[in-house]
Protein backbone atom coordinates (compact mmCIF):
# COMPACT_ATOMS: atom_id res chain seq x y z
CA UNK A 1 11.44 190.27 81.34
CA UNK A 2 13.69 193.18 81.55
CA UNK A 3 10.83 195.67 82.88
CA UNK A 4 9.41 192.75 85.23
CA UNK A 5 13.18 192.51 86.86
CA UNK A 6 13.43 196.34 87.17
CA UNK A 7 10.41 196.42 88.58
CA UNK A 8 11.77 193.87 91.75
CA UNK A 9 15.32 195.72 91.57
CA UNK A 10 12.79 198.94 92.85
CA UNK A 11 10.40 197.08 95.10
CA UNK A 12 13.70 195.64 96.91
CA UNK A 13 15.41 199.37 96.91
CA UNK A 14 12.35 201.29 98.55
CA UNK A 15 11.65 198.54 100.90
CA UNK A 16 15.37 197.89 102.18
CA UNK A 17 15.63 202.38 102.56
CA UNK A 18 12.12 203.30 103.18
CA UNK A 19 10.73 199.92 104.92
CA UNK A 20 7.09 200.93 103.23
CA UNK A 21 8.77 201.91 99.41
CA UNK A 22 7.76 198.78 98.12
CA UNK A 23 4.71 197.97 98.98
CA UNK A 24 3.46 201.85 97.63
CA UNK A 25 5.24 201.15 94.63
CA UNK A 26 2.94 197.91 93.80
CA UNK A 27 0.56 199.84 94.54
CA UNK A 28 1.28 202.60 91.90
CA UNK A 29 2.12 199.69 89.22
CA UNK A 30 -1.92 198.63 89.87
CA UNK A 31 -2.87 202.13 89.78
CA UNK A 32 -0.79 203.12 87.05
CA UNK A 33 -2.00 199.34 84.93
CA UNK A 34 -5.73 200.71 85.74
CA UNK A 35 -5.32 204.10 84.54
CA UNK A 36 -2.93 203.26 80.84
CA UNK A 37 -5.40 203.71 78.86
CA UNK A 38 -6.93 207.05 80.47
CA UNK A 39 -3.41 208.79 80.83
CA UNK A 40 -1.12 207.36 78.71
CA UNK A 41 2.10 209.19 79.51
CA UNK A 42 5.93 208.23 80.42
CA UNK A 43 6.34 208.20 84.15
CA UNK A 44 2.85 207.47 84.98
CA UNK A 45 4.15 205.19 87.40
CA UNK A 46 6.48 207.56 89.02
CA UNK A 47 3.76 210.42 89.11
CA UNK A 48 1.69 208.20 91.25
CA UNK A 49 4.21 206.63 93.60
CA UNK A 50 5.09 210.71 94.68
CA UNK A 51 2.00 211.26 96.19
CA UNK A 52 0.94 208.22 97.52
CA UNK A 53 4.35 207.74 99.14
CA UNK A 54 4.26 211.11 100.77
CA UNK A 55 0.66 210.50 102.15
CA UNK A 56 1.22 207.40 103.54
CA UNK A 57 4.90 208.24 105.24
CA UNK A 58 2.74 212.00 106.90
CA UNK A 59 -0.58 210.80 107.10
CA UNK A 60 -1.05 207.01 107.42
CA UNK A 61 2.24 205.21 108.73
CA UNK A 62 2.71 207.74 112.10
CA UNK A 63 -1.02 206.54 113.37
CA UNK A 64 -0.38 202.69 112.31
CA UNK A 65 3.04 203.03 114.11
CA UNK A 66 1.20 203.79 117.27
CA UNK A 67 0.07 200.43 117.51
CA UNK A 68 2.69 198.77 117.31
CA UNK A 69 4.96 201.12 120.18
CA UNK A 70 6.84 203.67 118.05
CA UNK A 71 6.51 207.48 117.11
CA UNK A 72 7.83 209.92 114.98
CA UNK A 73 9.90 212.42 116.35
CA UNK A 74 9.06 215.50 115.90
CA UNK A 75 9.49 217.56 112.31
CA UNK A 76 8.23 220.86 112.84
CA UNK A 77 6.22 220.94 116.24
CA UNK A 78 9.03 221.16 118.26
CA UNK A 79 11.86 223.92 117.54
CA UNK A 80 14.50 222.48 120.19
CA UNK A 81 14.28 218.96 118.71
CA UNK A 82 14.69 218.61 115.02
CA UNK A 83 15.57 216.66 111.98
CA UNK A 84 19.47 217.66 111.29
CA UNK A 85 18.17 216.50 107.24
CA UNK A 86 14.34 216.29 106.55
CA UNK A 87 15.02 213.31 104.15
CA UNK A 88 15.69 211.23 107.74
CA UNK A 89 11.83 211.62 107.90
CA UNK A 90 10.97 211.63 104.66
CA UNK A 91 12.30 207.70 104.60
CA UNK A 92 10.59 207.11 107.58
CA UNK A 93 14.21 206.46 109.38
CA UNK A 94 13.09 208.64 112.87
CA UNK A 95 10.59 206.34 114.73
CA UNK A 96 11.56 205.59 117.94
CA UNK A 97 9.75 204.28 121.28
CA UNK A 98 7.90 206.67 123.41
CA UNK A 99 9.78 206.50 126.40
CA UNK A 100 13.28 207.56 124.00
CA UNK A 101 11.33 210.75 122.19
CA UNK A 102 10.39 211.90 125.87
CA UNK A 103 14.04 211.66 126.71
CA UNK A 104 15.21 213.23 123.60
CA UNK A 105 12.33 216.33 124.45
CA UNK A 106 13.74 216.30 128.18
CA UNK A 107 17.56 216.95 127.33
CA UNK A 108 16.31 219.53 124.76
CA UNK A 109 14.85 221.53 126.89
CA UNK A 110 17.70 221.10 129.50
CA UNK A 111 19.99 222.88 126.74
CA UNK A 112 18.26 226.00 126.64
CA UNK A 113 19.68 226.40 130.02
CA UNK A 114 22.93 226.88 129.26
CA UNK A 115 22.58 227.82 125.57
CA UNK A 116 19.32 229.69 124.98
CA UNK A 117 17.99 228.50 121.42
CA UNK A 118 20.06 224.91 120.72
CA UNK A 119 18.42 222.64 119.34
CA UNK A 120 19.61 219.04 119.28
CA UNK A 121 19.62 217.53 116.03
CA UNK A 122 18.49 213.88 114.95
CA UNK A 123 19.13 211.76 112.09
CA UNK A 124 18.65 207.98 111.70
CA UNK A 125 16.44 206.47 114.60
CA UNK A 126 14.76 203.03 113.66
CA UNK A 127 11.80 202.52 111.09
CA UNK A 128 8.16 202.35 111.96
CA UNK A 129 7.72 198.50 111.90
CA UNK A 130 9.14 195.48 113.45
CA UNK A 131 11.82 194.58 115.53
CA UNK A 132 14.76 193.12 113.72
CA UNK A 133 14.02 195.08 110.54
CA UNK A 134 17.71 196.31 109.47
CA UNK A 135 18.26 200.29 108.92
CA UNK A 136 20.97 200.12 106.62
CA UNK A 137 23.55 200.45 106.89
CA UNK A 138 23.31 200.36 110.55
CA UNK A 139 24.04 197.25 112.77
CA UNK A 140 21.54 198.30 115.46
CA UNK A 141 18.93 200.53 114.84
CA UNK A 142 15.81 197.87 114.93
CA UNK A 143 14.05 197.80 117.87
CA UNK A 144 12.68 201.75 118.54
CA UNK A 145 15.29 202.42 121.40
CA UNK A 146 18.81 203.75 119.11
CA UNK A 147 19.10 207.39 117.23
CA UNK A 148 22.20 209.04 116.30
CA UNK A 149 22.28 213.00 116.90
CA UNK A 150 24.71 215.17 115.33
CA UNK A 151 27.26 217.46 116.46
CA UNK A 152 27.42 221.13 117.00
CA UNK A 153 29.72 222.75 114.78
CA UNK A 154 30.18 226.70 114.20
CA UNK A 155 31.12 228.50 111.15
CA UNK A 156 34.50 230.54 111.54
CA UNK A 157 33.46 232.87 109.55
CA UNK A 158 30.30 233.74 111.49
CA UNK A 159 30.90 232.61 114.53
CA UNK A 160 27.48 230.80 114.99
CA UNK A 161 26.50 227.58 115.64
CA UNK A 162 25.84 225.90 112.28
CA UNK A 163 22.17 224.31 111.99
CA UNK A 164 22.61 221.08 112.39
CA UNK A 165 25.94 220.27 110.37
CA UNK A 166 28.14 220.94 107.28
CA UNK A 167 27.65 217.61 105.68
CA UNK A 168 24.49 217.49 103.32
CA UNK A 169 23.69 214.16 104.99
CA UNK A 170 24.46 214.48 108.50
CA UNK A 171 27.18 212.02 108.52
CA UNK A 172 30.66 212.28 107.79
CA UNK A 173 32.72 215.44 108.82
CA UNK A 174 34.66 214.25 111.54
CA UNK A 175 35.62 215.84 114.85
CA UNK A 176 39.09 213.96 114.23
CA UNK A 177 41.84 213.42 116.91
CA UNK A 178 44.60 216.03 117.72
CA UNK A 179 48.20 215.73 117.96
CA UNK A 180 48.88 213.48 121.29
CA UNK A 181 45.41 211.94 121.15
CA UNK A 182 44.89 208.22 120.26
CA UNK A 183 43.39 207.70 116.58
CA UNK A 184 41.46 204.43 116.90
CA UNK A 185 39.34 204.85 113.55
CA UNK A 186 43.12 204.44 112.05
CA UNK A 187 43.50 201.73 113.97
CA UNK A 188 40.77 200.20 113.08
CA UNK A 189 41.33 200.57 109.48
CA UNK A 190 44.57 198.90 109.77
CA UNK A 191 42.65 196.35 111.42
CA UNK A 192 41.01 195.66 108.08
CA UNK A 193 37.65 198.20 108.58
CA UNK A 194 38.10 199.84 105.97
CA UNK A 195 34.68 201.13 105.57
CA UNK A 196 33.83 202.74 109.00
CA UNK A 197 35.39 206.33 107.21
CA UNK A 198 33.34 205.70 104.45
CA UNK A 199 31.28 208.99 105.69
CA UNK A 200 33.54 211.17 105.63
CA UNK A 201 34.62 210.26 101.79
CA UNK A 202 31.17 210.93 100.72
CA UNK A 203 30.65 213.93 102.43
CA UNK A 204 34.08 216.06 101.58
CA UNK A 205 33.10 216.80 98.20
CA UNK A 206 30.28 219.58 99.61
CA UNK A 207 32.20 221.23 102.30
CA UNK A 208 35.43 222.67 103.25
CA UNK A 209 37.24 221.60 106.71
CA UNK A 210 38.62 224.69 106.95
CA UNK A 211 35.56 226.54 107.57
CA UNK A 212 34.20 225.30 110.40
CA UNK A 213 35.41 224.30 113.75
CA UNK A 214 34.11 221.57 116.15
CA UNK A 215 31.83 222.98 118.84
CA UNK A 216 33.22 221.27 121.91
CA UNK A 217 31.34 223.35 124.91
CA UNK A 218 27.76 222.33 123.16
CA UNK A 219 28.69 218.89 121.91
CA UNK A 220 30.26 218.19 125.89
CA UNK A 221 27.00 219.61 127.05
CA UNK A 222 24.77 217.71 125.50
CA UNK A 223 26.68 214.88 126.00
CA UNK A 224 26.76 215.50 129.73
CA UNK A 225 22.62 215.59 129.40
CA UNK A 226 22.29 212.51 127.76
CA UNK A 227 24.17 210.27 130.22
CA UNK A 228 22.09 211.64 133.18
CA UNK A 229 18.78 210.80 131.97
CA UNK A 230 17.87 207.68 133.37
CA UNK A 231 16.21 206.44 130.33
CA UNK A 232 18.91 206.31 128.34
CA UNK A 233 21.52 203.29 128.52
CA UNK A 234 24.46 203.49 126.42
CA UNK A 235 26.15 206.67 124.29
CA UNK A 236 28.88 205.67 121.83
CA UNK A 237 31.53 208.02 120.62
CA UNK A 238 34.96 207.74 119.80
CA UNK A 239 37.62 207.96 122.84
CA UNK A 240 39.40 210.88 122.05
CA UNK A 241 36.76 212.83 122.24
CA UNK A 242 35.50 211.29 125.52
CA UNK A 243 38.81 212.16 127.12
CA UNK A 244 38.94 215.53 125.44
CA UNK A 245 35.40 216.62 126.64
CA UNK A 246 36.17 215.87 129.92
CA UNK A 247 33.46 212.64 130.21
CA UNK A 248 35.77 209.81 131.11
CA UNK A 249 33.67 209.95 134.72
CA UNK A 250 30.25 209.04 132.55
CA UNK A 251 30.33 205.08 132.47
CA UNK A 252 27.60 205.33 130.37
CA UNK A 253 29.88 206.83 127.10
CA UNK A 254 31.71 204.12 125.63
CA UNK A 255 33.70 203.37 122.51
CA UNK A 256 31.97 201.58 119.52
CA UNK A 257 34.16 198.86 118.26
CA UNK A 258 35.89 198.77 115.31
CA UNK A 259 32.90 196.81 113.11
CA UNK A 260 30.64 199.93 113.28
CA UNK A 261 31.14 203.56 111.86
CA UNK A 262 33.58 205.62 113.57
CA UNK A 263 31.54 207.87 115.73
CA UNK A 264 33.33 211.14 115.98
CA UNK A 265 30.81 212.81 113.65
CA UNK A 266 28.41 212.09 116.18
CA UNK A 267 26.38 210.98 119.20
CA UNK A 268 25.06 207.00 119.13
CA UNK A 269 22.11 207.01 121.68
CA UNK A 270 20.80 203.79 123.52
CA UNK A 271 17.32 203.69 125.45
CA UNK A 272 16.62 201.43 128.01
């Protein structure tokens, strides 16, 4: 009974974080039931999940996703748009409509412009199937049209740009308000949100504040890029840093509320 309810416990993990997780892991439990007396080993069902998991997410969801209006964005073919984590794609979290990877490819290349060699970096889009289906923990990443890109940051003791960001996850190290500027994630926490930092708790453990510094001419930039395209409907960020970029004149950039994640570790991006 125990190993049946472990077995759900998994099925409903992959397939809440992965979307397809599940259904390759009943698939590896047939697989691994067929094969017990062949290979009769510990972790047999593990050792088959790997591989067929990583086929299907490279090799048979991007095609199937097709059909039904979404596409991957790009891993490797493209060096000005890229993962900021490859574990984004590796979940199958960076499907997105058509129309919003063209955009994405658009303001990438309108970067090099002004800084030869950015790249902009993604990290959770929306999953390959079905509009509705949840990305946790995300309120609205289910219909093809959201991603979330990150930051530019630079190393102080370099002085370069920092490849995608400090935090091992993308999320969570904060380009937090200064002196004189409004702090509405405090606000908001006093409101009784206490979670929307929650990013930033589970990323300081793997990087030090101190050494890096928020890139404000690339992150404005970029910014700038996004609410010009005409595709693209809606950027959330937090309002210092809309006033302290210089965007208040882009309608377009607006604050996120208080129920999501503060968005001051980066860019939430809409398509029409």
């Amino acid at each position: 009974m125990i190993k049946i309810l472990l077995h759900i416990f998994w099925i409903a993990l992959l397939t809440l974080f992965t979307q397809i997780g599940g259904i390759v892991w009943i698939l590896s439990l047939a697989f691994s039931s067929a094969l017990k007396a062949k290979w009769p080993i510990r972790g047999r069902t593990w050792l088959l999940f790997i591989p067929v998991y990583l086929l299907a997410t490279f090799f048979i969801v991007p095609p199937l996703a097709r059909l039904s209006g979404r596409v991957p964005l790009p891993v490797f073919e493209n060096p000005q748009l890229r993962p900021e984590n490859i574990w984004f794609c590796i979940l199958n979290r960076t499907y997105v409509r058509p129309g919003l990877r063209q955009a994405l490819e658009a303001v990438a290349q309108q970067m090099q412009t002004q800084f030869p060699g950015a790249v902009v970096w993604y990290m959770d889009a929306n999953f390959p199937f079905i509009d509705g289906y949840p990305l946790e923990p995300h309120f609205s990443h289910r219909d093809g049209k959201k991603v979330d890109l990150s930051f530019y940051w630079t190393e102080n003791k370099t002085s370069k740009t920092v490849a995608g960001n400090p935090s091992p996850f993308g999320y969570g190290v904060f380009a937090r308000p200064r002196p004189g500027e409004r702090d509405y994630a405090k606000a908001c926490e006093e409101k009784g949100y206490w979670y929307i930092g929650l990013g930033g708790d589970l990323a300081a453990p793997f990087y030090k504040v101190e050494n890096y510094t928020f890139d404000a001419e690339r992150t404005a930039e970029l910014l700038k890029l996004l609410a010009g395209h005409p595709g693209i409907s809606r950027l959330l960020i937090q309002p210092h840093l809309k006033t302290r970029l210089g965007l208040d004149a882009y309608d377009k950039i607006r604050f996120q509320g208080c129920k999501a994640a503060r968005h001051d570790d980066h860019v939430h991006v809409e398509f029409k």
